[in-house]
N, C-alpha and C. Protein backbone atom coordinates (compact mmCIF):
# COMPACT_ATOMS: atom_id res chain seq x y z
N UNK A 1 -18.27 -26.92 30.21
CA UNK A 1 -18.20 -25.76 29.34
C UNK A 1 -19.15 -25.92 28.15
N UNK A 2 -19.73 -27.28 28.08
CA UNK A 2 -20.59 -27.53 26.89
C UNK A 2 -21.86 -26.40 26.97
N UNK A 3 -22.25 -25.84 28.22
CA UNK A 3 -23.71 -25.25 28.41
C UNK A 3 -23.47 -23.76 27.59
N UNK A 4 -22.34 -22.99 28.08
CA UNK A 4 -22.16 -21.56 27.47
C UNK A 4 -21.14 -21.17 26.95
N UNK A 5 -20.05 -21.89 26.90
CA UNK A 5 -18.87 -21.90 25.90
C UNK A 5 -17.83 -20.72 26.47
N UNK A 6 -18.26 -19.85 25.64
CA UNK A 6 -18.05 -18.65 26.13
C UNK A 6 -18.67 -17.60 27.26
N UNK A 7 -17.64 -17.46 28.06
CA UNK A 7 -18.55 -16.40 29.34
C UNK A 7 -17.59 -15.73 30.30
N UNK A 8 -17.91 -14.79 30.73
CA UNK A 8 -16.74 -14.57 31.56
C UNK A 8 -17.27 -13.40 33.19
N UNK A 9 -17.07 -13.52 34.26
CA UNK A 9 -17.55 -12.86 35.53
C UNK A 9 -16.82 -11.71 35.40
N UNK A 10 -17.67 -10.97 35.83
CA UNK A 10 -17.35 -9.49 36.04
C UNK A 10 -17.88 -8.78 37.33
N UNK A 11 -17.00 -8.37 38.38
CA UNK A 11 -17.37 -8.08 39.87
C UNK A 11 -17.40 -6.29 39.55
N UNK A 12 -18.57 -5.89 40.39
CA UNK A 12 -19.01 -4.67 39.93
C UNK A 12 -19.28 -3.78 41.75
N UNK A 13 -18.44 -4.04 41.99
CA UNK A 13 -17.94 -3.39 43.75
C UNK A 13 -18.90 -2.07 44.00
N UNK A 14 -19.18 -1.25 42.84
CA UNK A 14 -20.49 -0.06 42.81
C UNK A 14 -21.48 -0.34 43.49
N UNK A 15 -22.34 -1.20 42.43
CA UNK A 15 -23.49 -1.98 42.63
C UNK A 15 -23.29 -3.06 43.87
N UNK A 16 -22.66 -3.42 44.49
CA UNK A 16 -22.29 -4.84 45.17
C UNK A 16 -22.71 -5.97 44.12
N UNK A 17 -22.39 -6.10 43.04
CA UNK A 17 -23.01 -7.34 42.04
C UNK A 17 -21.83 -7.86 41.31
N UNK A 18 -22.32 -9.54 41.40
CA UNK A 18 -21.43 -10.04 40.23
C UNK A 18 -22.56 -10.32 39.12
N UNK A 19 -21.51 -9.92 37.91
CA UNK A 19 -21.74 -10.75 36.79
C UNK A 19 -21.35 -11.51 35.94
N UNK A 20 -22.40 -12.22 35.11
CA UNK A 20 -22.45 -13.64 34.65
C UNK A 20 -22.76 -12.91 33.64
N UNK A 21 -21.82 -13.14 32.46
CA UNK A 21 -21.93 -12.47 30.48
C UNK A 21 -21.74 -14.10 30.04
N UNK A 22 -22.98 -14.67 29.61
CA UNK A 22 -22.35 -16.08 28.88
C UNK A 22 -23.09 -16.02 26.93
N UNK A 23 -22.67 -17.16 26.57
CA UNK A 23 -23.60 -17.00 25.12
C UNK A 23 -23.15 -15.96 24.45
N UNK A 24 -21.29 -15.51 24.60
CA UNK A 24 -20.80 -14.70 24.16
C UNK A 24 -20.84 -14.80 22.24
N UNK A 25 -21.54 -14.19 21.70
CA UNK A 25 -21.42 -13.94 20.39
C UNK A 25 -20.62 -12.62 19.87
N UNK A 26 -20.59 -12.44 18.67
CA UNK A 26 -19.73 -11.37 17.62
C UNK A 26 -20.42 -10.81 16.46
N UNK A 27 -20.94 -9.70 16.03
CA UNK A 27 -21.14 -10.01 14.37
C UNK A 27 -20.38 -9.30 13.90
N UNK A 28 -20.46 -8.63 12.33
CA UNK A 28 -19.29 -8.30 11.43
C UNK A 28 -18.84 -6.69 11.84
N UNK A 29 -19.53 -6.18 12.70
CA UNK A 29 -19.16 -4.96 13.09
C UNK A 29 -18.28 -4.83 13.93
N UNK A 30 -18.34 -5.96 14.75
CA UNK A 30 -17.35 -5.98 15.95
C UNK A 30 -18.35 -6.21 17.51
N UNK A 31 -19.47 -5.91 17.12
CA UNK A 31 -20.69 -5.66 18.26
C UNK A 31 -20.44 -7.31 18.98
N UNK A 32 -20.40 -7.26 20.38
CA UNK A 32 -20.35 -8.39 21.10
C UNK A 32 -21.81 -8.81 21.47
N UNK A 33 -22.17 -9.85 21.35
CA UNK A 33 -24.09 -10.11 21.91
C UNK A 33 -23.96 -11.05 23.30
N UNK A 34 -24.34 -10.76 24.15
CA UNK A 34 -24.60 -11.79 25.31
C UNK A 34 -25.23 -11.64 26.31
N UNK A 35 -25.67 -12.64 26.71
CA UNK A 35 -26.66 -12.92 27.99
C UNK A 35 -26.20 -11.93 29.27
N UNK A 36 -26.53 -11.92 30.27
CA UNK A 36 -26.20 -11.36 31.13
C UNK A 36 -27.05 -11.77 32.46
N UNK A 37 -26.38 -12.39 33.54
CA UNK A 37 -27.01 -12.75 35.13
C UNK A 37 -26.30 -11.88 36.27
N UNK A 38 -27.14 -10.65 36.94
CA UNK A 38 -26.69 -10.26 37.73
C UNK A 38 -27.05 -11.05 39.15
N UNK A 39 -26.05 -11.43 39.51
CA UNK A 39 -26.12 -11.60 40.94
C UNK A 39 -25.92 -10.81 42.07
N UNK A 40 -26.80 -10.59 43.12
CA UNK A 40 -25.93 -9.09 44.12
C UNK A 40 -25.12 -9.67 45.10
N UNK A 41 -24.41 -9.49 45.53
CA UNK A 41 -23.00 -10.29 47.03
C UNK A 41 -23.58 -10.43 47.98
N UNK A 42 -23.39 -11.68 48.36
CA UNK A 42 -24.11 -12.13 49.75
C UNK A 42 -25.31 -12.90 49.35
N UNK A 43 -26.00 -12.87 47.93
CA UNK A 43 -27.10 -14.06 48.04
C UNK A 43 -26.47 -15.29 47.34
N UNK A 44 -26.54 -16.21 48.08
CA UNK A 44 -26.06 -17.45 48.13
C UNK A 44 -25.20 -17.83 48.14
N UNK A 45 -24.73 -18.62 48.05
CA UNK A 45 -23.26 -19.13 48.54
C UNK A 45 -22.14 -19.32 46.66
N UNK A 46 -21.27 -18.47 47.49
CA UNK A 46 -20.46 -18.35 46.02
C UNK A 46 -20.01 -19.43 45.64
N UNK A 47 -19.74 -20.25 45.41
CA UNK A 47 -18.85 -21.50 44.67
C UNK A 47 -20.35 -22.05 44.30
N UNK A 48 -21.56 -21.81 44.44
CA UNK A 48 -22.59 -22.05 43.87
C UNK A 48 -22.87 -21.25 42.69
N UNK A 49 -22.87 -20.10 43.20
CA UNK A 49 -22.90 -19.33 41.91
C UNK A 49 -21.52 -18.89 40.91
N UNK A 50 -20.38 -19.75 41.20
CA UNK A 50 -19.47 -19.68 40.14
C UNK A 50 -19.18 -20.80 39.63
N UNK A 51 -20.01 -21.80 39.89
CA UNK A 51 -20.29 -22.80 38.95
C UNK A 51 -21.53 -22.73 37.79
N UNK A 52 -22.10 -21.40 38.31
CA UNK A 52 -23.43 -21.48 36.93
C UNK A 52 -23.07 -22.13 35.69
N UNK A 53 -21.86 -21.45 34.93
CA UNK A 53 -21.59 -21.72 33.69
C UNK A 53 -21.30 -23.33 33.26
N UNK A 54 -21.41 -23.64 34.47
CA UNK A 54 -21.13 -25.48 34.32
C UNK A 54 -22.66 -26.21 34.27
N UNK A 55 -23.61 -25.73 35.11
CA UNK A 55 -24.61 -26.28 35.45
C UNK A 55 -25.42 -26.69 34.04
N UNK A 56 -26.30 -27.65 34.56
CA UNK A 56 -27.51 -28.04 33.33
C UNK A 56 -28.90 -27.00 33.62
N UNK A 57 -28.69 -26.16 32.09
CA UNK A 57 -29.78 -25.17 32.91
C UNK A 57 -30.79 -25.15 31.42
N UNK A 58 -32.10 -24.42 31.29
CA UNK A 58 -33.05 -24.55 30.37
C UNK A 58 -32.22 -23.72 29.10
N UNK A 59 -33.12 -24.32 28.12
CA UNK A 59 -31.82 -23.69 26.92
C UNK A 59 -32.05 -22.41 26.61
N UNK A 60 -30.84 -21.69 26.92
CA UNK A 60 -30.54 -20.02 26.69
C UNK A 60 -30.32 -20.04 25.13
N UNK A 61 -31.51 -18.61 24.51
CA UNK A 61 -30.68 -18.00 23.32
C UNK A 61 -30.84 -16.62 23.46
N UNK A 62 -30.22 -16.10 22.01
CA UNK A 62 -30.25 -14.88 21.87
C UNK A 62 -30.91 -14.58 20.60
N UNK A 63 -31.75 -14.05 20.54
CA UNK A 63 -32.54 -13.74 19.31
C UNK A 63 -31.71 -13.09 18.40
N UNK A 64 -32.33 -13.16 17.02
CA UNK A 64 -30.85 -13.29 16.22
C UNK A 64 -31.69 -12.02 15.37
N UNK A 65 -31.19 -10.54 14.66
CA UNK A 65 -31.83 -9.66 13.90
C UNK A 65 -30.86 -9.72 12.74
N UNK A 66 -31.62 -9.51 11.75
CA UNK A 66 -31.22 -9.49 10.70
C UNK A 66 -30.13 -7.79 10.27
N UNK A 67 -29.21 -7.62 10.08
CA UNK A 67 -28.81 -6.17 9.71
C UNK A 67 -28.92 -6.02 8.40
N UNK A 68 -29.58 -5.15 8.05
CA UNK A 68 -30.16 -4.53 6.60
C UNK A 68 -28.95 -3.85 6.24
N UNK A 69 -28.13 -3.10 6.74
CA UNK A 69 -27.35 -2.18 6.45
C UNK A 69 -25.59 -3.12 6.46
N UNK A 70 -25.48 -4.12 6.75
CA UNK A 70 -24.49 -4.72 6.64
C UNK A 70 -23.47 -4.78 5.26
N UNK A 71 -24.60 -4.35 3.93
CA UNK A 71 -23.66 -4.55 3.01
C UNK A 71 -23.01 -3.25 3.13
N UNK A 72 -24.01 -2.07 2.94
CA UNK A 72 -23.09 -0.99 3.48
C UNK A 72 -22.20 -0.61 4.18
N UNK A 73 -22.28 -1.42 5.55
CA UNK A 73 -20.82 -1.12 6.39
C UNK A 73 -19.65 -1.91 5.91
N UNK A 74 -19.52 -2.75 5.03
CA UNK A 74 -18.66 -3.46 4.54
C UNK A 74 -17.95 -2.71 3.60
N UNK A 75 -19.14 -1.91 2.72
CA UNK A 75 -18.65 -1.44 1.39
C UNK A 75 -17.50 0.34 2.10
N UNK A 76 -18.70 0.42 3.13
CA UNK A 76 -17.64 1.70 3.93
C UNK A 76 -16.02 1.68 4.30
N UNK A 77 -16.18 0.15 5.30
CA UNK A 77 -14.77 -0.18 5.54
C UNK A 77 -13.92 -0.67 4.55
N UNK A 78 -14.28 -0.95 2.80
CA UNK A 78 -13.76 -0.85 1.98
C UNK A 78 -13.36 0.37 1.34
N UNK A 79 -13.66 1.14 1.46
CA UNK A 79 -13.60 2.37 1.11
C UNK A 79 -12.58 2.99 1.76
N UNK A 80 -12.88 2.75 2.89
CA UNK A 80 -11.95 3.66 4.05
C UNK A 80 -10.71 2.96 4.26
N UNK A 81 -10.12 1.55 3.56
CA UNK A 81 -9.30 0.73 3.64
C UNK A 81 -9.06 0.46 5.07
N UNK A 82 -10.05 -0.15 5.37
CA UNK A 82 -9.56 -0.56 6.62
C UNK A 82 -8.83 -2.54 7.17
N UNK A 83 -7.98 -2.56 7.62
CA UNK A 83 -7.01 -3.26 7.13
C UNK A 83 -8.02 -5.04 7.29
N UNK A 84 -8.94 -4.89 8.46
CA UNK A 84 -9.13 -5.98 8.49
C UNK A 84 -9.98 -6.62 7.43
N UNK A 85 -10.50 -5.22 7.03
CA UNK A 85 -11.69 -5.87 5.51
C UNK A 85 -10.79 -6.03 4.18
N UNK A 86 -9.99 -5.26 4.10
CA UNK A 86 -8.87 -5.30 3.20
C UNK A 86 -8.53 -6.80 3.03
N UNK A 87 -8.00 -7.09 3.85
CA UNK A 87 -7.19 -8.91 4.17
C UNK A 87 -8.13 -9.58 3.89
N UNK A 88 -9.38 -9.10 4.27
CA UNK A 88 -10.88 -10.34 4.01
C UNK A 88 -10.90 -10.22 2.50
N UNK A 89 -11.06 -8.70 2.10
CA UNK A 89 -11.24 -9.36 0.35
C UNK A 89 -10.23 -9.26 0.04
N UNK A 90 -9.06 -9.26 0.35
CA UNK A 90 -7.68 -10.42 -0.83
C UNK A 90 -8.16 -11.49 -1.05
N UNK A 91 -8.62 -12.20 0.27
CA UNK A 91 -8.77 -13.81 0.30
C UNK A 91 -9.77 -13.81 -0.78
N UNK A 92 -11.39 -13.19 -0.73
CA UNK A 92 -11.67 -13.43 -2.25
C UNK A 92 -11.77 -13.25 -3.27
N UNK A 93 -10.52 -12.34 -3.31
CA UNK A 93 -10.04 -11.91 -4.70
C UNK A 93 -9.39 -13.23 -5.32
N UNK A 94 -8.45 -13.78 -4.61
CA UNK A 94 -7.87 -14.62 -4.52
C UNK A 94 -8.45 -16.50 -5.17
N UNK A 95 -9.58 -15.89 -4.43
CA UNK A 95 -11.26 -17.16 -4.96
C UNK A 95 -11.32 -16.98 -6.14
N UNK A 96 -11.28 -15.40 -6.99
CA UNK A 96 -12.45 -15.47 -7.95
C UNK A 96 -13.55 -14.41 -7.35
N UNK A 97 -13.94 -14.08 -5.87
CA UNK A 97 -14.90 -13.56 -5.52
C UNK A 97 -14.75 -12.35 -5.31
N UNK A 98 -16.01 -11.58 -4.70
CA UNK A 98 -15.67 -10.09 -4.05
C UNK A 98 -16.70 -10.34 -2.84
N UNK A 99 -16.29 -9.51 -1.83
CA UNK A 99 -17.18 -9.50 -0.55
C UNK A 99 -18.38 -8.81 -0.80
N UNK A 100 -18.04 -7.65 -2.03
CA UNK A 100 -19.18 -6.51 -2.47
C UNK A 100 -20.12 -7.65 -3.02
N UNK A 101 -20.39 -8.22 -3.23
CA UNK A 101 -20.95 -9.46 -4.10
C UNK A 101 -22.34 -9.99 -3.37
N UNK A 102 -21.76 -9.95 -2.19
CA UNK A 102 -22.24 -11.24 -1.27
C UNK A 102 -23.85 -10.06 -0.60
N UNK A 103 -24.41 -11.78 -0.76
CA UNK A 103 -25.97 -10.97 0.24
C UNK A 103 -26.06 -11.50 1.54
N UNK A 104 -26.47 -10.61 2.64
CA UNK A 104 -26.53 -10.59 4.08
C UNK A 104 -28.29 -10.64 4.20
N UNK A 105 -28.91 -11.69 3.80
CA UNK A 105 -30.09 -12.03 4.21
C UNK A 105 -30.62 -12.43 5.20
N UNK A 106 -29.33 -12.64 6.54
CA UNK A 106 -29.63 -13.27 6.99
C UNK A 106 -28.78 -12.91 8.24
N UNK A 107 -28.48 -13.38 9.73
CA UNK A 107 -28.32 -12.49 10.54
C UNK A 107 -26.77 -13.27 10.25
N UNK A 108 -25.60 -12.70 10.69
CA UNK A 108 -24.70 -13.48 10.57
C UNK A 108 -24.04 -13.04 12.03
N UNK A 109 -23.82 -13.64 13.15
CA UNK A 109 -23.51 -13.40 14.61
C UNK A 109 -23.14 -14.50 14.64
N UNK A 110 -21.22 -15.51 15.21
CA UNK A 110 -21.20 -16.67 15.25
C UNK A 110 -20.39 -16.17 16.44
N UNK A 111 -19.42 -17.24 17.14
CA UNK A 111 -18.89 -17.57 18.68
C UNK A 111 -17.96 -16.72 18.49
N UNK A 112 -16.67 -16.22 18.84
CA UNK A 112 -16.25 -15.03 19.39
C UNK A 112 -15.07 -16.28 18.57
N UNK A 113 -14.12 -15.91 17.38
CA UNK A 113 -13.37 -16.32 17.15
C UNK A 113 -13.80 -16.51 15.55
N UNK A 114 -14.82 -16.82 15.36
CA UNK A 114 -15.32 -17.49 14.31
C UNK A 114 -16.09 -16.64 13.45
N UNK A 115 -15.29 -15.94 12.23
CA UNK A 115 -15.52 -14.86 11.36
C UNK A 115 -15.90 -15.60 10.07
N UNK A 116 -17.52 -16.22 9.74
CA UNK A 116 -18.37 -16.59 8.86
C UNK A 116 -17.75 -16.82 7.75
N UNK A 117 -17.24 -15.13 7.42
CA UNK A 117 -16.89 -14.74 6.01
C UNK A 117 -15.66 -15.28 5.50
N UNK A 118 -14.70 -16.11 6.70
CA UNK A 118 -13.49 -16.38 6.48
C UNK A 118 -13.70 -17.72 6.36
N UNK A 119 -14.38 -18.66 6.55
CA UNK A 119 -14.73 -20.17 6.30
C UNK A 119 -15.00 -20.64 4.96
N UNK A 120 -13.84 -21.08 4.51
CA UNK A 120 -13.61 -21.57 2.63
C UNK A 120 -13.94 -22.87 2.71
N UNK A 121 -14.71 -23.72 2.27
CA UNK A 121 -14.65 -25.09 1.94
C UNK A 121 -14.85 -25.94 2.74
N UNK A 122 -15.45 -25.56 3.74
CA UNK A 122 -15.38 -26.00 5.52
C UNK A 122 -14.18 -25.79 6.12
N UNK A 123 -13.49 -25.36 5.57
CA UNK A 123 -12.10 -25.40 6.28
C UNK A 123 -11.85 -24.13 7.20
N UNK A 124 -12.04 -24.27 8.68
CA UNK A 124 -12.35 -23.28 9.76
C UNK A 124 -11.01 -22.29 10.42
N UNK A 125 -10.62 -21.26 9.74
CA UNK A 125 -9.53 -20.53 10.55
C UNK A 125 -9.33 -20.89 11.91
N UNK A 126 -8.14 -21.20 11.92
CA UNK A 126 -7.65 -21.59 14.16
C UNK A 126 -7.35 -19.96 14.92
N UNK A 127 -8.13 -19.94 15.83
CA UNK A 127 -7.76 -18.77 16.86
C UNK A 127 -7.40 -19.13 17.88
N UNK A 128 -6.60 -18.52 18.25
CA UNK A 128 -5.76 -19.05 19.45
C UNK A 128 -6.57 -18.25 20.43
N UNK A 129 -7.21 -18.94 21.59
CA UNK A 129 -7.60 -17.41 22.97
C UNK A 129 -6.27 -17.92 23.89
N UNK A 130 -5.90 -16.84 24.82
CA UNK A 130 -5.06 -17.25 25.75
C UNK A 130 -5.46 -17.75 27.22
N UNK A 131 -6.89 -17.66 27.39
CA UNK A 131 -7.30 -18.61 28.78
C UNK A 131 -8.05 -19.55 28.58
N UNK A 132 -7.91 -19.80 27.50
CA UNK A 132 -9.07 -21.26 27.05
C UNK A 132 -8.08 -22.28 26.38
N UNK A 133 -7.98 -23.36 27.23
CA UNK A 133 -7.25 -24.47 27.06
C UNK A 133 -7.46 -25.71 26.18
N UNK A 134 -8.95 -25.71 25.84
CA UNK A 134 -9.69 -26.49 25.44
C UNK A 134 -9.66 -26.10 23.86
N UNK A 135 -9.87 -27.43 23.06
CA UNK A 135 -10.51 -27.48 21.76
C UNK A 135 -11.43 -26.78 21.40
N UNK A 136 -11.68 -26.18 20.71
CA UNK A 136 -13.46 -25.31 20.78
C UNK A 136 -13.79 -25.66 18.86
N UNK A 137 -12.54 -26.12 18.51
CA UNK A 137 -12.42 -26.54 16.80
C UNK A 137 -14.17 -26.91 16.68
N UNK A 138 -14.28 -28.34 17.66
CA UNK A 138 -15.80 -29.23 17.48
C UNK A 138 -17.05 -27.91 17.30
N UNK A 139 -16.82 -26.86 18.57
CA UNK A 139 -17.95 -26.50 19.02
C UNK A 139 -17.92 -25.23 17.57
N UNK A 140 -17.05 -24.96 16.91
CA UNK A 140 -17.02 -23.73 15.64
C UNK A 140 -17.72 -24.84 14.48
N UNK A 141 -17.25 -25.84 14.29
CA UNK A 141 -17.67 -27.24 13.46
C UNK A 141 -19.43 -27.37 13.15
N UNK A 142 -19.86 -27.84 14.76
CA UNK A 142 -20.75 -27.97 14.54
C UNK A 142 -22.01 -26.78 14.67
N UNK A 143 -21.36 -25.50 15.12
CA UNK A 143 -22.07 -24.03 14.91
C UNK A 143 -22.59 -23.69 13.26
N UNK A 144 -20.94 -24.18 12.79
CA UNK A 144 -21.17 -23.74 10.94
C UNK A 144 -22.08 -25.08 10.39
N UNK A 145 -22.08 -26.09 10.46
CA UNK A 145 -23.10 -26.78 10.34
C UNK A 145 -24.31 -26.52 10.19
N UNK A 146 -24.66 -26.08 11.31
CA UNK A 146 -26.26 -25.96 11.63
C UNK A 146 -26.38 -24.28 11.13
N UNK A 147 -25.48 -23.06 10.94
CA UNK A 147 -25.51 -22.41 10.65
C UNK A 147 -25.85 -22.41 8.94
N UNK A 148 -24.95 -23.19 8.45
CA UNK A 148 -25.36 -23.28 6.76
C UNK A 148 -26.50 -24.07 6.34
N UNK A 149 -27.08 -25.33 6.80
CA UNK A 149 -28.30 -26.04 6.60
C UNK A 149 -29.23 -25.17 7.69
N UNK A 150 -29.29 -24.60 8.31
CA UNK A 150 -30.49 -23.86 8.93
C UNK A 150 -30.65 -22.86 8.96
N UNK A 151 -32.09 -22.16 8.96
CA UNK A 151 -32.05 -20.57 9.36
C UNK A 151 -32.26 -20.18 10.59
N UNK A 152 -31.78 -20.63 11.48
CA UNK A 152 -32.42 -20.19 12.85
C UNK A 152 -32.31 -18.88 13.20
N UNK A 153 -33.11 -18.51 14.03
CA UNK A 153 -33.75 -16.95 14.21
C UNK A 153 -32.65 -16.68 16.04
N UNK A 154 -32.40 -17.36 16.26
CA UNK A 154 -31.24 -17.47 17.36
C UNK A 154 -30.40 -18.28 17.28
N UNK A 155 -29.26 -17.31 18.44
CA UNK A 155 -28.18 -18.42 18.72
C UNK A 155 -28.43 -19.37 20.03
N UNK A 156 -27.67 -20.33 20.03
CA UNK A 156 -27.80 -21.41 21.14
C UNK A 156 -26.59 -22.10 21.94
N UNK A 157 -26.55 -22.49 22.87
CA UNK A 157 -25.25 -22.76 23.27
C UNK A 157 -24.78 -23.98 22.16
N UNK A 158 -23.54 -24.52 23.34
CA UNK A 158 -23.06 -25.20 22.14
C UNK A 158 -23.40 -26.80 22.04
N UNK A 159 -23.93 -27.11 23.42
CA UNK A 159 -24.95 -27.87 23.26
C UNK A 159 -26.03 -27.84 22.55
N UNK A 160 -26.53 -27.54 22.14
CA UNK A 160 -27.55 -27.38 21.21
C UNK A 160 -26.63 -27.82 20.08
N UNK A 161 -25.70 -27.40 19.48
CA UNK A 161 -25.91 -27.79 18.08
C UNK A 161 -24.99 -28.87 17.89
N UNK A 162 -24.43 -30.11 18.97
CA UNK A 162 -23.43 -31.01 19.28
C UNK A 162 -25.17 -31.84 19.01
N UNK A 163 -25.73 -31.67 19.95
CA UNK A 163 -26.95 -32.38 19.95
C UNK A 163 -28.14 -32.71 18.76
N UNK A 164 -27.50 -31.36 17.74
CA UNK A 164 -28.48 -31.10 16.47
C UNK A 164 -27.85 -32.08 15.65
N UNK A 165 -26.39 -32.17 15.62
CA UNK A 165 -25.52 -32.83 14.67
C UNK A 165 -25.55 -34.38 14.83
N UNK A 166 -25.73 -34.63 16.30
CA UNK A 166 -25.95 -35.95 16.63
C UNK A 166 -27.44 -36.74 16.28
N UNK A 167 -28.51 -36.03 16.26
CA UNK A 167 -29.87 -35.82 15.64
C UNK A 167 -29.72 -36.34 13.89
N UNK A 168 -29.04 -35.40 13.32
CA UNK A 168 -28.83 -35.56 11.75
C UNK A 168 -28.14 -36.44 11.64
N UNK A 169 -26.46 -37.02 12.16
CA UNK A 169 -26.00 -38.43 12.12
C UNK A 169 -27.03 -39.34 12.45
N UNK A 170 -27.66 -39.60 13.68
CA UNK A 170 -28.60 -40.75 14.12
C UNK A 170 -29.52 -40.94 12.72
N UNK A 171 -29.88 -39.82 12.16
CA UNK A 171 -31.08 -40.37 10.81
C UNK A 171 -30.88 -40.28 9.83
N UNK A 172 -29.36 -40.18 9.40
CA UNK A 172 -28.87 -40.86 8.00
C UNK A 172 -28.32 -41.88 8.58
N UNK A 173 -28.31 -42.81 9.84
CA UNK A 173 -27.80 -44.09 9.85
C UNK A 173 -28.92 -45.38 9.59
């Protein structure tokens, strides 16, 4: 699960095609970002192709755009009290801060669980998913990592940034 983290098949009986959605991202609108592999039924042998998401494959991203208009949709869903932005600025009312405050210079799209704006002190909100059994704590860890010391212009699986972190430990040792 280290290659795409997030992903999930979708059989499309229309088309005769399966698909492969991996490199599942989020940003503050709600907009989902991800890859997409159509496969059509009948080429190749399936338990081949429903292991993709496991395989060692060349490194997938998603180009990352900046939203210009982000402070505005924030300041809208403040306006319009909408409950989930509401709860976001208690918390930094609560700081000392305001969300109206804050500058979006920069693209903010993280893993499907992991809401930027809610990460105080490093200390990472827990989401529970209900078909994912696994820890994913590491893989949100070392996303915000490389997310706050870098600007990268994409996202990357989660290899990539297990591997970035291991890079920066190896050369402060």
């Amino acid at each position: 699960m280290q290659q795409n983290r997030f992903y999930y098949w979708e059989l499309d009986f229309k088309t005769q095609k399966l698909r492969l959605k991996t490199l599942i991202h989020e940003d503050f609108r709600g907009k989902i970002i991800y890859l997409q592999e159509e496969i059509p039924f009948g080429q190749g042998r399936l338990i081949e192709q429903l292991r993709l998401p496991f395989l060692s494959q060349k490194l997938l991203t998603i180009p990352l755009i900046v939203d210009l208009k982000l402070a505005e949709f924030i300041r809208r869903q403040l306006y319009y009290c909408s409950p989930k932005w509401l709860k976001l600025q208690e918390k930094y009312y609560q700081r000392g801060e305001n969300l109206l405050n804050l500058t979006f210079e920069r693209s903010f799209i993280a893993p499907l669980g992991l809401n930027l704006l809610e990460v105080f002190d490093d200390e990472i909100p827990l989401h529970k998913f209900t078909q994912i059994k696994q820890n994913i704590n590491l893989y949100y860890e070392n996303f915000l990592i490389n997310f706050q010391q870098n600007s990268f212009k994409a996202v990357y699986p989660p290899r990539f940034y297990a591997i970035m972190k291991k890079q920066k430990k190896d050369m402060n040792e």
